[in-house]
Protein backbone atom coordinates (compact mmCIF):
# COMPACT_ATOMS: atom_id res chain seq x y z
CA UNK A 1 -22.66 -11.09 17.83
CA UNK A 2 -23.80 -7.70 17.15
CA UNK A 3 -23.80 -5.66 13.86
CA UNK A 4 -21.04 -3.48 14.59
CA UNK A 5 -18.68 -6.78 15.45
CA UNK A 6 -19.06 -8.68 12.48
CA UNK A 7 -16.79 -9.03 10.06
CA UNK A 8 -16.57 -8.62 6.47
CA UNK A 9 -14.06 -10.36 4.47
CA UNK A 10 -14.26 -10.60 0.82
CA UNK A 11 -11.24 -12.76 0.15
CA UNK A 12 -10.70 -16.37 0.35
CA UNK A 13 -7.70 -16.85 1.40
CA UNK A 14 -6.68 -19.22 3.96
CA UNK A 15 -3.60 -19.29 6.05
CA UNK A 16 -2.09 -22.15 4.45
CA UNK A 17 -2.18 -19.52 1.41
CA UNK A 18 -0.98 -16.65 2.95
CA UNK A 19 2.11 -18.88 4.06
CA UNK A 20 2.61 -20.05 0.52
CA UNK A 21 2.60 -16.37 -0.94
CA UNK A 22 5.04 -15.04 1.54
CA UNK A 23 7.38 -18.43 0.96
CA UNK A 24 7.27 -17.88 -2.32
CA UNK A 25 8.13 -14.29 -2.03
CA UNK A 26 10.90 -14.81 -0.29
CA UNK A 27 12.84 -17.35 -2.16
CA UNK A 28 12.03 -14.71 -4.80
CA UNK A 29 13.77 -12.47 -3.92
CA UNK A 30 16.50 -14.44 -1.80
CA UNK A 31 17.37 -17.04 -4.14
CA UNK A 32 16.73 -15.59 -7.47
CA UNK A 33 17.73 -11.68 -6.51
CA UNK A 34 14.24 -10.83 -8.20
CA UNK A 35 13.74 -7.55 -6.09
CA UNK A 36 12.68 -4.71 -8.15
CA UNK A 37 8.94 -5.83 -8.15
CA UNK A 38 9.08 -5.74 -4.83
CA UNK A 39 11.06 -2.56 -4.06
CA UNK A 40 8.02 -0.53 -3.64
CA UNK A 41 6.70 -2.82 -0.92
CA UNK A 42 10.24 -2.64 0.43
CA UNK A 43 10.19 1.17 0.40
CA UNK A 44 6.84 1.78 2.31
CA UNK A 45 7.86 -0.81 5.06
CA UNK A 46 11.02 1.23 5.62
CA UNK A 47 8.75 4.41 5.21
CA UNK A 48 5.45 3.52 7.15
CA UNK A 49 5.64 5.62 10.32
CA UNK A 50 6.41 8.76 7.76
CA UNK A 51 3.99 7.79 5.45
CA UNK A 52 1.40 7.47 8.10
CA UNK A 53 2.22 10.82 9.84
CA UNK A 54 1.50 12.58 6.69
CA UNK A 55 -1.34 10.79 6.18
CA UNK A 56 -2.74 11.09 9.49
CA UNK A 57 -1.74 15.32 9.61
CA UNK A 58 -3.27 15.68 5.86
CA UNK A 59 0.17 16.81 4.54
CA UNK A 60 0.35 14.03 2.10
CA UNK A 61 -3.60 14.83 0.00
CA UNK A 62 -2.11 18.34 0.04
CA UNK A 63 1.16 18.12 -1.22
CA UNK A 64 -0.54 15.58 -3.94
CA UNK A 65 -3.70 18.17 -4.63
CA UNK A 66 -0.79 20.89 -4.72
CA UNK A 67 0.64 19.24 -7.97
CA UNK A 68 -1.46 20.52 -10.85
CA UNK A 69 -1.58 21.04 -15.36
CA UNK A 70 -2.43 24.29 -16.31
CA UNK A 71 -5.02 24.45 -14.54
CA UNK A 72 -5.75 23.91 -10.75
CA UNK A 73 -8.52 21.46 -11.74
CA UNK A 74 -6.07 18.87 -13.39
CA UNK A 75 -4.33 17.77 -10.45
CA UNK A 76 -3.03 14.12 -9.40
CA UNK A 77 -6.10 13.87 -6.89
CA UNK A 78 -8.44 13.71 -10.48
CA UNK A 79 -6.72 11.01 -11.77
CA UNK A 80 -6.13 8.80 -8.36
């Protein structure tokens, strides 16, 4: 396999996890109404084509380099 193909994966997971996680997950939120950890998830899956158009155009590191302290130096991109 050449270099380029390889691939690097530094987590351990297998898929027998990954099903557990998202089972569990789920009857979170289902069963027990525990949803406001997960709202955030929630939001960017609703949000993704958006969030990736402003990603892709470089609105979204302007608008967050446009936010600044005092000072243009102190902005949110410093502290991300």
């Amino acid at each position: 396999m050449p270099t380029v193909m390889k691939r690097v994966c530094y987590m351990d997971y297998d898929v027998t996890d990954m099903i557990y996680i998202n089972i569990t997950m789920h009857f979170q939120v289902d069963v027990y109404c525990y949803k406001k950890p997960f709202f955030p998830m929630e939001w960017v899956g609703k949000h993704a084509l958006m969030l990736f158009v402003l990603v892709a155009c470089n609105i979204a590191p302007i608008l967050i380099h446009g936010f600044y302290w005092r000072e243009p130096q102190n902005n949110l991109v410093r502290y991300i």
